[in-house]
C-alpha atoms as a PDB file:
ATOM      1  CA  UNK A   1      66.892 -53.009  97.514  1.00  0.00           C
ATOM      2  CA  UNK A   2      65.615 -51.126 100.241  1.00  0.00           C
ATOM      3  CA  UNK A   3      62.518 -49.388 100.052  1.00  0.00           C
ATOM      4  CA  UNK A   4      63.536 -46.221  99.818  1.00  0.00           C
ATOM      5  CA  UNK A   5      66.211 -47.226  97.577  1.00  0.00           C
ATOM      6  CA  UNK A   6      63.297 -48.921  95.360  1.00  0.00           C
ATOM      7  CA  UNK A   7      61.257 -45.367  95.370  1.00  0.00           C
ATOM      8  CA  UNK A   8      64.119 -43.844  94.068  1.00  0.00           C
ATOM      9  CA  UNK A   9      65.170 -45.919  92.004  1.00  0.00           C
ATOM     10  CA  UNK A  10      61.614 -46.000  90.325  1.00  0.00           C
ATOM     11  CA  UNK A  11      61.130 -41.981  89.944  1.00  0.00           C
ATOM     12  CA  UNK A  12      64.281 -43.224  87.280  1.00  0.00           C
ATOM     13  CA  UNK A  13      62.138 -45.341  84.925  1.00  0.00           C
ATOM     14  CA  UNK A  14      61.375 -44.793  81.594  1.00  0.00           C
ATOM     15  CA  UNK A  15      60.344 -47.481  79.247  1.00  0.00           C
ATOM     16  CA  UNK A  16      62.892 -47.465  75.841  1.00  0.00           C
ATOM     17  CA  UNK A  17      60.890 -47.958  72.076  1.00  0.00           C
ATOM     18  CA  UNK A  18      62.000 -51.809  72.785  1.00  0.00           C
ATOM     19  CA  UNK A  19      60.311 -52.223  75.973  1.00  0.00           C
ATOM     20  CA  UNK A  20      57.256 -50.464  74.779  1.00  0.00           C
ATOM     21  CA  UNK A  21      57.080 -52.208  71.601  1.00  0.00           C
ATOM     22  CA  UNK A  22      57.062 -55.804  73.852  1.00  0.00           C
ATOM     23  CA  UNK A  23      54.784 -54.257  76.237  1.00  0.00           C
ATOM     24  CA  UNK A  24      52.188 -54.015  73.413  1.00  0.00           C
ATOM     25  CA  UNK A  25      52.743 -57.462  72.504  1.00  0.00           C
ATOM     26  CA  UNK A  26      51.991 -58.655  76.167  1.00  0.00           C
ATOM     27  CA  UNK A  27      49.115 -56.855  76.834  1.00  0.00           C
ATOM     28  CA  UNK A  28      47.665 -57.928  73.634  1.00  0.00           C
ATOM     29  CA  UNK A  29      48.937 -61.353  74.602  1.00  0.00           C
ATOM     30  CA  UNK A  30      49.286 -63.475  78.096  1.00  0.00           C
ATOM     31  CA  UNK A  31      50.662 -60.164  80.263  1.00  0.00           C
ATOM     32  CA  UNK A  32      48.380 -58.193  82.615  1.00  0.00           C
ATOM     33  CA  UNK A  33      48.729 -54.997  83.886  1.00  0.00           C
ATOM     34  CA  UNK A  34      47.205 -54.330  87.455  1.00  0.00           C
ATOM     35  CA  UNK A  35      46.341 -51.865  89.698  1.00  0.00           C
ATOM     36  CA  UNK A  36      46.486 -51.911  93.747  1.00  0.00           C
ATOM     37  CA  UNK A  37      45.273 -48.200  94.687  1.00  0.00           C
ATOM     38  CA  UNK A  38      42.753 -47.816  91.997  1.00  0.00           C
ATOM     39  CA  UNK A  39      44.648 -46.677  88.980  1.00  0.00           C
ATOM     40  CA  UNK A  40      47.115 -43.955  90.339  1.00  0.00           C
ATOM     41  CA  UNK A  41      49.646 -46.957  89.358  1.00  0.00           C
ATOM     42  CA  UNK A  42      50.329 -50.523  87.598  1.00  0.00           C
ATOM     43  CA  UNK A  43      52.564 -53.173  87.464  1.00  0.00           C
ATOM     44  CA  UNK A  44      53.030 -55.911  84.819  1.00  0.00           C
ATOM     45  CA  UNK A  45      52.405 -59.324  85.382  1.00  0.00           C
ATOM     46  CA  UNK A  46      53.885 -62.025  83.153  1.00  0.00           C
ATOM     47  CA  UNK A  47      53.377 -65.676  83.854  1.00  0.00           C
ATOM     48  CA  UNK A  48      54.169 -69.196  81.768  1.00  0.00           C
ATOM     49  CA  UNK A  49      54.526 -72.799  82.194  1.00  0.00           C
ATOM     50  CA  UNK A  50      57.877 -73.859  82.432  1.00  0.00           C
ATOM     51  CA  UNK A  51      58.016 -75.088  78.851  1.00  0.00           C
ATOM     52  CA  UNK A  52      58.576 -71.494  78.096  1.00  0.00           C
ATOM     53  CA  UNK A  53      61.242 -70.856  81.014  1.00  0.00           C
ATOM     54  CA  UNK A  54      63.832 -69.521  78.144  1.00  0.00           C
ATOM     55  CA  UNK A  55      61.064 -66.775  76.378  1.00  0.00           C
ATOM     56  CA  UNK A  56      60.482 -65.830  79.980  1.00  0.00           C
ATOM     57  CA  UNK A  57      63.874 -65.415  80.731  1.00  0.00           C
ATOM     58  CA  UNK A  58      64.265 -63.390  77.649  1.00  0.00           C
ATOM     59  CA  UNK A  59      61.554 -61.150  78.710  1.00  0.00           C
ATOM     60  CA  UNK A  60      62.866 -60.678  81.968  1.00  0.00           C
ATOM     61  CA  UNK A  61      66.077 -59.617  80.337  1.00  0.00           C
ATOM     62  CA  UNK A  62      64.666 -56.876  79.012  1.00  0.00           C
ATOM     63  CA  UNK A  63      62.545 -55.265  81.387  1.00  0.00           C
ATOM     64  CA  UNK A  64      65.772 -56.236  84.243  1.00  0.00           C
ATOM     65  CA  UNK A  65      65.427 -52.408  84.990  1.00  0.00           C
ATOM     66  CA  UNK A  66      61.516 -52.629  86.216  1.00  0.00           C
ATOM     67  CA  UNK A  67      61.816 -55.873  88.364  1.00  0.00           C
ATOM     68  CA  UNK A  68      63.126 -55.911  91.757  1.00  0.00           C
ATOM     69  CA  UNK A  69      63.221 -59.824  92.072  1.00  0.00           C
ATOM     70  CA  UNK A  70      64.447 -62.905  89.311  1.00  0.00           C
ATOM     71  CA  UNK A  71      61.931 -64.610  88.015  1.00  0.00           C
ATOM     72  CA  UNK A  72      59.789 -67.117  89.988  1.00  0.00           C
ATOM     73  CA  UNK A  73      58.306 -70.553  89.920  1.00  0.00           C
ATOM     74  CA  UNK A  74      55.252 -70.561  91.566  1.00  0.00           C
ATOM     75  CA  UNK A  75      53.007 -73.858  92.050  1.00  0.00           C
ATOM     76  CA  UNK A  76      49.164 -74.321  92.434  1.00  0.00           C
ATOM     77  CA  UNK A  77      47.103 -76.602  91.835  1.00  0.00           C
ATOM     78  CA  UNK A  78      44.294 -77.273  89.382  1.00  0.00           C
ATOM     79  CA  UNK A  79      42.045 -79.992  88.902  1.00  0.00           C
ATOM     80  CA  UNK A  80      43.869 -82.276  91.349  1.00  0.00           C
ATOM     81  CA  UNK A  81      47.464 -81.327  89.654  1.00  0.00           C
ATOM     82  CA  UNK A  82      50.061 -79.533  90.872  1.00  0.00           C
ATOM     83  CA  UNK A  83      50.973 -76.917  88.071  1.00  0.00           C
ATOM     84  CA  UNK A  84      54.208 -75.264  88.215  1.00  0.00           C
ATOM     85  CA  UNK A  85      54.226 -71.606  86.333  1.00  0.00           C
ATOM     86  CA  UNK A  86      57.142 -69.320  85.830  1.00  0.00           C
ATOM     87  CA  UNK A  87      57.160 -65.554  86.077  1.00  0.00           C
ATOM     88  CA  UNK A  88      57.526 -62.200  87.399  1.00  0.00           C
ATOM     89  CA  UNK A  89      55.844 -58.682  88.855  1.00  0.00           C
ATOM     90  CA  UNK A  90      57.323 -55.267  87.389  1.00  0.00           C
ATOM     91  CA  UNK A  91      57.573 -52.673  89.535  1.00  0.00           C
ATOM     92  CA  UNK A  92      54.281 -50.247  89.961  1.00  0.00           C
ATOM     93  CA  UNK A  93      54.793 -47.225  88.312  1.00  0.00           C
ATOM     94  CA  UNK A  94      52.413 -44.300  86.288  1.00  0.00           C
ATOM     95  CA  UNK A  95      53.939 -44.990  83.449  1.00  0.00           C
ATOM     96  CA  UNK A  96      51.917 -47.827  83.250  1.00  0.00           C
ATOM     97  CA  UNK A  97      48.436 -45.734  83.553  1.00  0.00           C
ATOM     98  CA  UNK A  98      48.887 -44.994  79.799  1.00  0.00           C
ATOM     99  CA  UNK A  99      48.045 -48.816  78.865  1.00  0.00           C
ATOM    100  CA  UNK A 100      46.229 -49.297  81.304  1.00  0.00           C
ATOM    101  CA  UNK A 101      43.852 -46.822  79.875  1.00  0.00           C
ATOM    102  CA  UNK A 102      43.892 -48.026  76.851  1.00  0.00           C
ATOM    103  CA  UNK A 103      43.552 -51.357  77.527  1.00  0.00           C
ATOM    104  CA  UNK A 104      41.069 -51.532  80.412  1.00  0.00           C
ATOM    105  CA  UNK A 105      38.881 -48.812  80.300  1.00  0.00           C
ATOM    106  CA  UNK A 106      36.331 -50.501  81.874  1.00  0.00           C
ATOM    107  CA  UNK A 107      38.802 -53.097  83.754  1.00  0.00           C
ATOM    108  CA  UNK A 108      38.189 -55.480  80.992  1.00  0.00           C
ATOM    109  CA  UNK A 109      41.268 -56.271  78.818  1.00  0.00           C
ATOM    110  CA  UNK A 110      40.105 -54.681  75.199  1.00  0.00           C
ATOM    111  CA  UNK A 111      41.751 -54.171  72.173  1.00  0.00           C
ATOM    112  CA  UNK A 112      41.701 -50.174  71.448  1.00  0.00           C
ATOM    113  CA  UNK A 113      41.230 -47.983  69.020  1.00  0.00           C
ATOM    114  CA  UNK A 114      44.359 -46.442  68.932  1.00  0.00           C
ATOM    115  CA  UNK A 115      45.813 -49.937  68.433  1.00  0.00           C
ATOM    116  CA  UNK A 116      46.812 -48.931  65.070  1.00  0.00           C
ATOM    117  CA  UNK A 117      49.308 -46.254  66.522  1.00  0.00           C
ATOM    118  CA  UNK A 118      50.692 -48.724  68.623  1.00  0.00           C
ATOM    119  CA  UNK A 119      51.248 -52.168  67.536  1.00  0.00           C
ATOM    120  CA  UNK A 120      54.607 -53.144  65.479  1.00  0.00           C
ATOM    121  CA  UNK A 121      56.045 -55.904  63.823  1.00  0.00           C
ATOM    122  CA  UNK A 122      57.656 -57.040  67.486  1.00  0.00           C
ATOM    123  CA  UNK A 123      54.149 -56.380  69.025  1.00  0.00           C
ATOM    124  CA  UNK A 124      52.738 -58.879  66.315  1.00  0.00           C
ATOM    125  CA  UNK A 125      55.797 -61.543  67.110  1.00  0.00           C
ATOM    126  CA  UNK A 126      55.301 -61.362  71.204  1.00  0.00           C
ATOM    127  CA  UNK A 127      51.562 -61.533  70.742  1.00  0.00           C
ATOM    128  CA  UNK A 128      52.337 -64.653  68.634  1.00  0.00           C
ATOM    129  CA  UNK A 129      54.672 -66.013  71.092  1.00  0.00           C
ATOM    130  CA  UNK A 130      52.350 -65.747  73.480  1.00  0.00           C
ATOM    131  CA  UNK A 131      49.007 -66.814  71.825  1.00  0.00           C
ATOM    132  CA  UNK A 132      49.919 -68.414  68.366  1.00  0.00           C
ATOM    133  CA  UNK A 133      50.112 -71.498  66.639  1.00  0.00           C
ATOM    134  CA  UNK A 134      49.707 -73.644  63.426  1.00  0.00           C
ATOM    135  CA  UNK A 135      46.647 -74.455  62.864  1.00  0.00           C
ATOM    136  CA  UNK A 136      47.244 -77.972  62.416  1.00  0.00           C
ATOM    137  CA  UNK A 137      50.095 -80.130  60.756  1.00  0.00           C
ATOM    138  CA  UNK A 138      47.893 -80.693  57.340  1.00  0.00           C
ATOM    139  CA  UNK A 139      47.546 -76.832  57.253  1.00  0.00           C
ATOM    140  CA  UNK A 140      49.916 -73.997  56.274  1.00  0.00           C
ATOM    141  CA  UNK A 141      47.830 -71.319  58.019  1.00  0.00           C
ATOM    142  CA  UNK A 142      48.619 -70.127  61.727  1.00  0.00           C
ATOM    143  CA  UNK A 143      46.360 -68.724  64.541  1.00  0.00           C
ATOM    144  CA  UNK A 144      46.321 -66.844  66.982  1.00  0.00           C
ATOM    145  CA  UNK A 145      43.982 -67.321  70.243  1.00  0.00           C
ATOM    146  CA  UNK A 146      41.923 -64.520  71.122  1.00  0.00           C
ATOM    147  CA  UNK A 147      39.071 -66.084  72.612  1.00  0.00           C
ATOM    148  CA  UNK A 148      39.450 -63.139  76.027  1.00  0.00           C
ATOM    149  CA  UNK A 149      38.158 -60.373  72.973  1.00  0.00           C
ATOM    150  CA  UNK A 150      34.972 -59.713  71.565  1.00  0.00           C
ATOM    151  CA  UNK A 151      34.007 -59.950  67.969  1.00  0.00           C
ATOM    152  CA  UNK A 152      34.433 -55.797  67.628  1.00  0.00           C
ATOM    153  CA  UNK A 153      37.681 -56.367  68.802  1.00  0.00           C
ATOM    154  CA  UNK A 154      39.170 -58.960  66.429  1.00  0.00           C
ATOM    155  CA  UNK A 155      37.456 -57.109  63.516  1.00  0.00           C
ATOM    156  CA  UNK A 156      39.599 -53.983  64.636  1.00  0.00           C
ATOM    157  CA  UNK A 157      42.431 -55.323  64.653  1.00  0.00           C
ATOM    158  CA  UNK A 158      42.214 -57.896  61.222  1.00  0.00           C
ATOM    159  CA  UNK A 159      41.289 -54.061  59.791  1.00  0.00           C
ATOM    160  CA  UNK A 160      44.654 -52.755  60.997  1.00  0.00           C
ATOM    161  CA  UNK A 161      46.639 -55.326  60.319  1.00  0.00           C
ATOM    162  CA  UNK A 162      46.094 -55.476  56.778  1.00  0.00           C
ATOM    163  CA  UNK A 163      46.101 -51.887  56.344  1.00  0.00           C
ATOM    164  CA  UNK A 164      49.579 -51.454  57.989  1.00  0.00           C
ATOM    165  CA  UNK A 165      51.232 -54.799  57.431  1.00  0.00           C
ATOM    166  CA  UNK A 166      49.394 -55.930  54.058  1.00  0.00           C
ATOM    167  CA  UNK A 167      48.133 -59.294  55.695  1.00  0.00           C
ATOM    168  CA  UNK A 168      44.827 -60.670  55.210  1.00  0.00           C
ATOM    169  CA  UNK A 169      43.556 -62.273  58.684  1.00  0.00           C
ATOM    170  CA  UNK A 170      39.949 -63.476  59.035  1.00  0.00           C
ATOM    171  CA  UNK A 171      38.038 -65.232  62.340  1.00  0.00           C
ATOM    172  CA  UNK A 172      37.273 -68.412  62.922  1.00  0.00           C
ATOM    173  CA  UNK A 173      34.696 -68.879  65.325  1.00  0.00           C
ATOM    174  CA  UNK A 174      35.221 -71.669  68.205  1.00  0.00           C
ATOM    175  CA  UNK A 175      32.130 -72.455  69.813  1.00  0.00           C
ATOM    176  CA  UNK A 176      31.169 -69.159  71.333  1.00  0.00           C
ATOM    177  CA  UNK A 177      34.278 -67.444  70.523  1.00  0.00           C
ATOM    178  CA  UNK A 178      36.549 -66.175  68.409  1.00  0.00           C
ATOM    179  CA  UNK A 179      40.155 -66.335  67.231  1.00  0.00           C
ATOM    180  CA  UNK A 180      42.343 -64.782  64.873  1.00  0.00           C
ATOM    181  CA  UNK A 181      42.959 -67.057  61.507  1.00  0.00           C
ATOM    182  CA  UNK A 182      45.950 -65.962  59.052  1.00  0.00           C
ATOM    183  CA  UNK A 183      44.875 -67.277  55.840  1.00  0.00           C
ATOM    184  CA  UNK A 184      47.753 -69.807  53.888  1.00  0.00           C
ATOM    185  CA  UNK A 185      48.206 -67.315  51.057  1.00  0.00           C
ATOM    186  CA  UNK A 186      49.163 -64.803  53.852  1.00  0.00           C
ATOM    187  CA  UNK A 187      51.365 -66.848  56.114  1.00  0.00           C
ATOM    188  CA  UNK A 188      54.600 -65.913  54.044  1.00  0.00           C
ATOM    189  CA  UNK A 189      54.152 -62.257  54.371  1.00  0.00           C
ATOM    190  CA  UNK A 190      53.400 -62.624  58.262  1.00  0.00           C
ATOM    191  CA  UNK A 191      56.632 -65.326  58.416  1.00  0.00           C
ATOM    192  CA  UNK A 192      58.708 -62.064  57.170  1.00  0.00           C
ATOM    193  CA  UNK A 193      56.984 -59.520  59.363  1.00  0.00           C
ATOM    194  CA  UNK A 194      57.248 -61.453  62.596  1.00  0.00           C
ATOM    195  CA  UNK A 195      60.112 -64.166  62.264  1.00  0.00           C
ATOM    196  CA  UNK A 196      63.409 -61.525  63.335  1.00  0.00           C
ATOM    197  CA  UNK A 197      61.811 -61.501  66.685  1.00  0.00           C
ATOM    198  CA  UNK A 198      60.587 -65.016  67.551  1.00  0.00           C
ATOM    199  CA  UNK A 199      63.111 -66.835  69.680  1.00  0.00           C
ATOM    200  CA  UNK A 200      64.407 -69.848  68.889  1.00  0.00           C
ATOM    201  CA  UNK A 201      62.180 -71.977  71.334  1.00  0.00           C
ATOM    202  CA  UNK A 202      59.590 -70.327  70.011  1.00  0.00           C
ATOM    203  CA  UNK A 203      60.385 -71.278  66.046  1.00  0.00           C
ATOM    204  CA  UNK A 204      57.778 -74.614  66.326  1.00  0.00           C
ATOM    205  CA  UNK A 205      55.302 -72.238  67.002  1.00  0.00           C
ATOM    206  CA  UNK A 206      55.821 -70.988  63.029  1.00  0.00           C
ATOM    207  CA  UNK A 207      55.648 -74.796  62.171  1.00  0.00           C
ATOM    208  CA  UNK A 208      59.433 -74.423  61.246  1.00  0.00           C
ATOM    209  CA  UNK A 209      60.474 -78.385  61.666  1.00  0.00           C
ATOM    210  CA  UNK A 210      63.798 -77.864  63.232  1.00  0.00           C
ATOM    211  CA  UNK A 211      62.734 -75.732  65.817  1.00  0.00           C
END
């Protein structure tokens, strides 16, 4: 598009209950929202190896409406290795302030009080996609990794989840952080919240064997 095509096109946007509901998820997750003239707007920044080309894809699907370009690969390199990521930049738009305000008050990435009022089961399931795994093969518990938030944080949100989706989450600590532990007695119940919305590349991630 042109750019003035792009303008108007983006006084159009509006973000459906779907879109806002994975928005959550990515925030809490591996997405970032950013600002280039000092919060008046954001954009969205999503970005994954290329083992997870087909949850990107999926992603991309649904926020088609927000992105001017397909999705990228992008290489850099780190640690001598040339790393090749996949991904894409929404359009910047207020609509985004709302998050961001939430989630950065202070530029940091936090996890807010309102949280509570905003997360949902296909939050939970994109936050897992992005962040969670078994915690080993001897174990039936899963994690989630949330070393980026503080202690306060992850104690918010094990509070809320429990109170609105009945799961009992604790932390385990790794070295000087934290993450998110979903004790084996609670796994089932998360399995059911969670497991309409995890993709099927995504199913190993559950420690389902045929995935």
């Amino acid at each position: 598009m042109r750019t003035k095509q792009i303008e108007a096109h983006k006084k159009t946007l509006k973000l459906t209950k779907k879109q806002k509901e994975i928005l959550v998820g990515l925030i809490l997750g591996d997405g970032h929202l950013e600002t280039l003239n000092n919060g008046k707007t954001y954009r969205l920044k999503v970005e994954y190896s290329l083992k997870q080309r087909e949850y990107l894809d999926w992603l991309y699907k649904n926020f088609k409406d927000w992105i001017n370009k397909t999705p990228e690969v992008r290489k850099r390199t780190s640690l001598g290795k040339i790393v090749e990521t996949y991904g894409f930049t929404t359009y910047t738009s207020g609509i985004l302030r709302f998050y961001a305000k939430q989630f950065y008050p202070n530029g940091k990435k936090i996890i807010p009080k309102m949280i509570s009022k905003l997360i949902t089961p296909q939050s939970l399931a994109i936050w897992f996609m992005d962040d969670g795994s078994i915690k080993s093969k001897a174990h039936k518990a899963l994690v989630i990794h949330t070393h980026g938030y503080s202690k306060d944080d992850l104690l918010l949100i094990t509070k809320v989840l429990e109170q609105k989706f009945g799961l009992k989450i604790g932390l385990q600590k790794q070295y000087d952080k934290w993450r998110l532990y979903i004790y084996s007695h609670s796994v089932d119940n998360f399995k059911k919240i969670i497991s309409p919305y995890i993709l099927p590349s995504m199913q190993y991630k559950l420690g389902n064997k045929n995935a």
